[in-house]
Protein backbone atom coordinates (compact mmCIF):
# COMPACT_ATOMS: atom_id res chain seq x y z
CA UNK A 1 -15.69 24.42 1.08
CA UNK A 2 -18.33 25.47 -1.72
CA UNK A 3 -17.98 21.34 -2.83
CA UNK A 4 -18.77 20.55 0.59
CA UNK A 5 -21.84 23.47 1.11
CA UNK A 6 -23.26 21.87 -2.33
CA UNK A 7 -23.25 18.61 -1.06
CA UNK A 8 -24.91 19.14 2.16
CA UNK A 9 -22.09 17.52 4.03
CA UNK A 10 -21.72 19.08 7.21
CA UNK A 11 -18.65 16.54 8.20
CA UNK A 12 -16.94 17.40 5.31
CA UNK A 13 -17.55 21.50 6.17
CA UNK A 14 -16.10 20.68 9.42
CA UNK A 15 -12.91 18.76 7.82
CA UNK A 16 -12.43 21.26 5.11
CA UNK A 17 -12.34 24.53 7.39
CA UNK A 18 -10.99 23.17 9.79
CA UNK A 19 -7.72 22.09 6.80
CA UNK A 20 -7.71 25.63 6.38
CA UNK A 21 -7.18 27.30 9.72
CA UNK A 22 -5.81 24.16 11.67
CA UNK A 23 -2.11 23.71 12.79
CA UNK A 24 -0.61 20.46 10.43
CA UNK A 25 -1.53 18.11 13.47
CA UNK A 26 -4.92 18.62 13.69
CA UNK A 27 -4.45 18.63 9.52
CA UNK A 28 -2.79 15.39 9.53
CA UNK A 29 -5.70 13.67 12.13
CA UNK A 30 -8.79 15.00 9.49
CA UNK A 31 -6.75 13.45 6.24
CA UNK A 32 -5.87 10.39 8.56
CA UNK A 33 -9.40 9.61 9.24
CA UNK A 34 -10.60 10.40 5.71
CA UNK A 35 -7.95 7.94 4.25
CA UNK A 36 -8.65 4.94 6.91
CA UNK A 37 -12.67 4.98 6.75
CA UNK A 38 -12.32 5.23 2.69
CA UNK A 39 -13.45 9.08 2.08
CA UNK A 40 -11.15 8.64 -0.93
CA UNK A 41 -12.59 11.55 -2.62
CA UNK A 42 -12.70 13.84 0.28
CA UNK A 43 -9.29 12.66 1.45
CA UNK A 44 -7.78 13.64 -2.13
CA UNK A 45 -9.87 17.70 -1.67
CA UNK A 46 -8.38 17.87 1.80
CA UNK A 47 -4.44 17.15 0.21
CA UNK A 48 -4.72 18.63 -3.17
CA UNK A 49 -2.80 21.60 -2.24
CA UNK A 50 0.43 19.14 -1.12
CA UNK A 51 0.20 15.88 -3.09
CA UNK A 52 -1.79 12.51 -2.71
CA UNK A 53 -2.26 10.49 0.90
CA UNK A 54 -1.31 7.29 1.76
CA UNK A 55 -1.42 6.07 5.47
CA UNK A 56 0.70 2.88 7.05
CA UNK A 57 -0.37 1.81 10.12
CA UNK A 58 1.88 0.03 12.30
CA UNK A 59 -0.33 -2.69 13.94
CA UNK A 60 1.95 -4.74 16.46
CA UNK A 61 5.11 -6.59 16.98
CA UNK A 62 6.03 -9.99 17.99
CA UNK A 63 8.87 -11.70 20.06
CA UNK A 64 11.29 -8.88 19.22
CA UNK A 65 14.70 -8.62 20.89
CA UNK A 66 14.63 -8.27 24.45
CA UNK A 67 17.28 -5.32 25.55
CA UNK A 68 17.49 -4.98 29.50
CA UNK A 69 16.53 -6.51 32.54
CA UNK A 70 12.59 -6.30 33.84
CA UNK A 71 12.38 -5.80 37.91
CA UNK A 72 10.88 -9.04 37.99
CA UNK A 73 14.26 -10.61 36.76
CA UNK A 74 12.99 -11.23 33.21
CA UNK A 75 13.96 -9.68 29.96
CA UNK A 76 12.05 -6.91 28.01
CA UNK A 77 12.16 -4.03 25.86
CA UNK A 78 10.38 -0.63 25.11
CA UNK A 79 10.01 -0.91 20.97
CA UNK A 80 8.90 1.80 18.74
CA UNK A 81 9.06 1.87 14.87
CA UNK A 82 10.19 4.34 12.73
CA UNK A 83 8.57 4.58 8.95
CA UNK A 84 10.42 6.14 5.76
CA UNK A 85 8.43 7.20 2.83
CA UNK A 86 10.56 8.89 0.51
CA UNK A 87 12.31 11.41 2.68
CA UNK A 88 9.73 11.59 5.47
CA UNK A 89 10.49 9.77 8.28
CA UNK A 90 7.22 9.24 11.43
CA UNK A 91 7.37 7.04 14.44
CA UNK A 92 4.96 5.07 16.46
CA UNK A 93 4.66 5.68 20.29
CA UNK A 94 6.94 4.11 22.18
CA UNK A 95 5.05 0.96 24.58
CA UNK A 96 6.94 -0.02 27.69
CA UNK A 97 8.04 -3.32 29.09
CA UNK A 98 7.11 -5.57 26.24
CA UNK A 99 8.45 -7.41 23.43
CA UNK A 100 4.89 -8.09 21.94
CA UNK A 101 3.93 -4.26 21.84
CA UNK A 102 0.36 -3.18 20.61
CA UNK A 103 1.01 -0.29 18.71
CA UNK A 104 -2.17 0.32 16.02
CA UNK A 105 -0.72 3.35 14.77
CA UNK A 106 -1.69 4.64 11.82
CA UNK A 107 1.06 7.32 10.16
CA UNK A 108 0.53 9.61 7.30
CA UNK A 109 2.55 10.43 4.34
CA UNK A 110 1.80 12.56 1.00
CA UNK A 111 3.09 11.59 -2.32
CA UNK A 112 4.30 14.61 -4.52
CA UNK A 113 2.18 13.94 -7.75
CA UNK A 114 5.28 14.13 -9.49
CA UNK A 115 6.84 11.02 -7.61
CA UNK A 116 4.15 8.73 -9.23
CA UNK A 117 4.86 7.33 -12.72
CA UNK A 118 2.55 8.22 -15.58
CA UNK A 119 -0.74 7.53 -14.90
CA UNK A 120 -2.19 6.81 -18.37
CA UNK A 121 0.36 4.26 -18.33
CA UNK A 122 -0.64 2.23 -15.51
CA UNK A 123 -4.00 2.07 -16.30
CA UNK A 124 -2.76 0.87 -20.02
CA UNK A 125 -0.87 -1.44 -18.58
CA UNK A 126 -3.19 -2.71 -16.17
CA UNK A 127 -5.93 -3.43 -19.10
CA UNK A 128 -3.29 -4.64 -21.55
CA UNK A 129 -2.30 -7.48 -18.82
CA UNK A 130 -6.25 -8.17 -18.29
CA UNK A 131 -6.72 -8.68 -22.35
CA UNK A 132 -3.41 -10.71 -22.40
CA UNK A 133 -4.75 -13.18 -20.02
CA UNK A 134 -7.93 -13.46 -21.71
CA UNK A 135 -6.70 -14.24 -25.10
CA UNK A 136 -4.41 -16.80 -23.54
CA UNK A 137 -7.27 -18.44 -21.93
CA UNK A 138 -9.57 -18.62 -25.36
CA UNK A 139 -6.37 -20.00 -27.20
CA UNK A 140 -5.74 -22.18 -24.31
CA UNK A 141 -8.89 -23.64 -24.55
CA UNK A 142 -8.97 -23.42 -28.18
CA UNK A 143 -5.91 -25.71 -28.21
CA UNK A 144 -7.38 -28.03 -25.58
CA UNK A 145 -10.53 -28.85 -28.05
CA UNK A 146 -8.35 -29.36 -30.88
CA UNK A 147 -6.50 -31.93 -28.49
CA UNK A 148 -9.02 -33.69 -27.37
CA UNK A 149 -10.65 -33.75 -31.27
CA UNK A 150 -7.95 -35.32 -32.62
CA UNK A 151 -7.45 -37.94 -29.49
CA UNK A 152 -10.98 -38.86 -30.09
CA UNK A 153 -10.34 -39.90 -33.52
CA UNK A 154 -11.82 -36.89 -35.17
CA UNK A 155 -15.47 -37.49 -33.75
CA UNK A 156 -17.31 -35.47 -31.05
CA UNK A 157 -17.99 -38.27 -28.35
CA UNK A 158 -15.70 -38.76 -25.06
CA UNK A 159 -12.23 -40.09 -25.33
CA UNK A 160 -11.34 -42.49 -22.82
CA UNK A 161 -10.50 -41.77 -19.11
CA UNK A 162 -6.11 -42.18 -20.03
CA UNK A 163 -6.91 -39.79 -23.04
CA UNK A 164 -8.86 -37.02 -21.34
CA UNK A 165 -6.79 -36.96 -18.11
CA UNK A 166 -3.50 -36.89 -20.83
CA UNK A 167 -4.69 -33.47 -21.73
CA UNK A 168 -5.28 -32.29 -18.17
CA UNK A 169 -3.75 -29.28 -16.84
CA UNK A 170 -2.74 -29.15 -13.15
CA UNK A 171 -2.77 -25.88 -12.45
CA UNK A 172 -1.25 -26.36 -8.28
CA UNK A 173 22.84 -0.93 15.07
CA UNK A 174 22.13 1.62 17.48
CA UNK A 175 19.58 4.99 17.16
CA UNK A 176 20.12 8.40 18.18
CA UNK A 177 17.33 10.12 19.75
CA UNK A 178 16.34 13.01 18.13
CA UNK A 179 13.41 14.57 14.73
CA UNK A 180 11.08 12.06 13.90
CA UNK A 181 12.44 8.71 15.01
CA UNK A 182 14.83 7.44 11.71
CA UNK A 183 17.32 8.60 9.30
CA UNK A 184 15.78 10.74 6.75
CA UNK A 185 16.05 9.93 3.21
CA UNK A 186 16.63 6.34 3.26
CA UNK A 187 14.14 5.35 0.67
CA UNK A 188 11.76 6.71 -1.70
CA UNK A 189 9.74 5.88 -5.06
CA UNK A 190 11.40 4.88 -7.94
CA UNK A 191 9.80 4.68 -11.47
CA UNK A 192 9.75 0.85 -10.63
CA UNK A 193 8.22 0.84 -7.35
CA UNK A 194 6.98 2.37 -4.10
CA UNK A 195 9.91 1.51 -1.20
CA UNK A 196 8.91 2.06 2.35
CA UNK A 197 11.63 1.41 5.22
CA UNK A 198 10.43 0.15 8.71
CA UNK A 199 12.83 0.34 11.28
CA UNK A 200 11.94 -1.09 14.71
CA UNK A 201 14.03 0.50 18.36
CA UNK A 202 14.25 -0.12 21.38
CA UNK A 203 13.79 3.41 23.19
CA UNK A 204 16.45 3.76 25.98
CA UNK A 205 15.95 6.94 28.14
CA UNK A 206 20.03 7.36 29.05
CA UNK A 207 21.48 6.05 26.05
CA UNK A 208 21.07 5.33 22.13
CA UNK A 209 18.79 3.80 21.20
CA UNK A 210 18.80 -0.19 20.69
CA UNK A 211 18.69 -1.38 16.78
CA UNK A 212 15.93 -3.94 17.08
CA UNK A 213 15.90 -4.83 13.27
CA UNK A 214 14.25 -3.31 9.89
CA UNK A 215 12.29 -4.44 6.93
CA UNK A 216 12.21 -2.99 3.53
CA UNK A 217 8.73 -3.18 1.51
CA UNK A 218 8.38 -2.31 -2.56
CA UNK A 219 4.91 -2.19 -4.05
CA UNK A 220 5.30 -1.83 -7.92
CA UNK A 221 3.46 1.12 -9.35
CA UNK A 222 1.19 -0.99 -10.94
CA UNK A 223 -2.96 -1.19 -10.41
CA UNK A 224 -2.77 -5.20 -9.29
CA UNK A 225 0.09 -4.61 -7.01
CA UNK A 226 -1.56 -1.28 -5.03
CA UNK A 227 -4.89 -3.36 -5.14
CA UNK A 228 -3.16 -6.52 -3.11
CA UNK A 229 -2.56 -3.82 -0.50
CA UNK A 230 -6.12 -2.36 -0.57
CA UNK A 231 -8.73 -2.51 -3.09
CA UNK A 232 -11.47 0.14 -3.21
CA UNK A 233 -13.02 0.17 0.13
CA UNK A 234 -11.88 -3.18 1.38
CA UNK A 235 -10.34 -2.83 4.58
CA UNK A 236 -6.38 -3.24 3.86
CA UNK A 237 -4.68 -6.38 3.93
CA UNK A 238 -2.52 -7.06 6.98
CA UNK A 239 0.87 -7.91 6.16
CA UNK A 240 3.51 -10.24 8.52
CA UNK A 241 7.26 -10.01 7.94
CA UNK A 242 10.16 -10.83 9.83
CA UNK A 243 12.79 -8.47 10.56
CA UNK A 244 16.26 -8.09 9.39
CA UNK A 245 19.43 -7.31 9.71
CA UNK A 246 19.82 -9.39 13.27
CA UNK A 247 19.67 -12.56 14.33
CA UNK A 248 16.27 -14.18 15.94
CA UNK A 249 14.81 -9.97 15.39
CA UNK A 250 11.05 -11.30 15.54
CA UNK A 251 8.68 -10.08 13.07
CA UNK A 252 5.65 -7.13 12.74
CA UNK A 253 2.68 -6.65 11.02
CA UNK A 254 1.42 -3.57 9.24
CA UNK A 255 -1.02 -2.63 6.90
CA UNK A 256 -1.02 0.26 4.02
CA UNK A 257 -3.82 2.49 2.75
CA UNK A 258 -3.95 2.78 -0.92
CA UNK A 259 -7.39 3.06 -1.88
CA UNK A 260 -6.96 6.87 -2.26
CA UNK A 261 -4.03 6.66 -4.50
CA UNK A 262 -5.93 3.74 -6.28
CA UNK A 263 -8.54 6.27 -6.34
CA UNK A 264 -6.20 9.16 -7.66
CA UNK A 265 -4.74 7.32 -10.19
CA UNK A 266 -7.76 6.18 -11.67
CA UNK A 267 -9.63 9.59 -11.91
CA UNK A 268 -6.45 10.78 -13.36
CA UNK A 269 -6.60 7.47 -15.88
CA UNK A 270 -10.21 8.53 -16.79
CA UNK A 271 -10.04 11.92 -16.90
CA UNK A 272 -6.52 11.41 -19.41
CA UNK A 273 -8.97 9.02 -21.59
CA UNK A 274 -11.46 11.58 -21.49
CA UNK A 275 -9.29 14.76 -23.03
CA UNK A 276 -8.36 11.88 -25.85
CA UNK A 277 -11.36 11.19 -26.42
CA UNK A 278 -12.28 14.75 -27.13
CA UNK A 279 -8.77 15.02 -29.09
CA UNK A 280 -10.28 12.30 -31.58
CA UNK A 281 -13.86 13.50 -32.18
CA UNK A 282 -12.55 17.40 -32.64
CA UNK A 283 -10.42 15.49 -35.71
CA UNK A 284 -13.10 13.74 -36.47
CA UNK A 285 -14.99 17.23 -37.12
CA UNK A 286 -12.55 19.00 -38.54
């Protein structure tokens, strides 16, 4: 609040008090909207007292499995997904009489701080890659000159069209109703990757609910791989998959949030680079 009074930002007052007083609903609307309109920084103050944000939104479906009988004699369905993030489980509304449904949800989860590998790391790894491809591409072209040197005979002039085009590269089940919609702990992070499980129903009022089909996604913890997903304040990139686990299922699309972890992990990167960086000059001194 006393960030938010020094900044003169009256929305972020509103968002802040209102963290502190509101029931986790309202709570998990404020972070929602702080994550999808790229308030990174203010998203991150909102959470800090239960981990770091991320938000998958749920943006349609497409020719999924029709389960019973429409009063105009044709098939159709009433499909809602179901989301696992480690052991959190959310669900979409359900939409009625469609096997195209609209949904545009989007559905919160925090990441424990300790379920995301070291940061330091990453961002090492991240700029290691970026220097790895660069001194390939010197040496690369390094090589290339040599090539084309000695096909020329030594001499700097142009080889002939067969000699320079020699040294060309061509570069081409069933659900029960009940909690939050899923089975809780079906999938998590892993020091390898981020897993999240979509599951996709068919809501039936009278019975179980109808297994449409399900789709697992990984995103490695890695800076490139949470960037494909969202970088900075790009919007996020939507992503089409079919579903599993049945026969002619249909597919979804979706999107995923992750320019306030991107965000997190770099302050942390900096911040780590920082402290070493005051490690070294206080040996320097001493």
């Amino acid at each position: 609040v006393m960030y938010a009074l020094k900044e003169s930002d009256s929305k972020l007052l509103t968002f802040m008090i209102a963290a502190k007083v509101c029931d986790d609903v309202t709570w998990e609307f404020y972070t929602t909207t702080l994550v999808t309109t790229n308030r990174h920084k203010d998203a991150l103050m909102m959470a800090e007292e239960r981990g770091i944000p991320i938000v998958v939104e749920i943006v349609s479906g497409k020719e999924l499995p029709a389960s019973s009988e429409h009063m105009d004699g044709g098939s159709t369905s009433a499909p809602y997904a179901s989301v696992s993030v480690s052991d959190k489980v959310k669900r979409t509304e359900t939409v009625p009489n469609t096997v195209n449904p609209e949904w545009r949800q989007p559905l919160l989860f925090i990441l424990p701080p300790e379920d995301i590998p070291d940061i330091a790391a990453m961002a090492a790894g991240n700029a290691s890659r970026r220097r790895t491809k660069h001194d390939a591409d010197i040496k690369q072209r390094k090589n290339t000159r040599q090539r084309k040197t000695t096909a020329d005979g030594g001499h700097g002039g142009g080889g002939s069209a067969h000699q320079l085009h020699g040294h060309q590269h061509h570069g081409h089940g069933h659900h029960h109703h009940g909690g939050g919609g899923g089975q809780q702990g079906i999938v998590g992070s892993t020091s390898g990757r981020l897993e999240i499980n979509f599951k996709i129903y068919d809501y039936d009022e009278n019975d179980d609910d109808f297994f449409m089909g399900s789709y697992k996604h990984k995103i490695k913890w890695d800076l490139e791989s949470l960037m494909q997903h969202q970088n900075g304040e790009q919007a996020p990139t939507i992503l089409d998959r079919k579903l599993t686990n049945r026969d002619s299922a249909g597919s979804f699309k979706f999107k995923i949030y992750t320019g306030t972890l991107l965000h997190y992990i770099q302050h942390q990167a900096d911040k780590n680079a920082a402290t070493d960086e005051d490690k070294n000059e206080s040996a320097k001194t001493a």
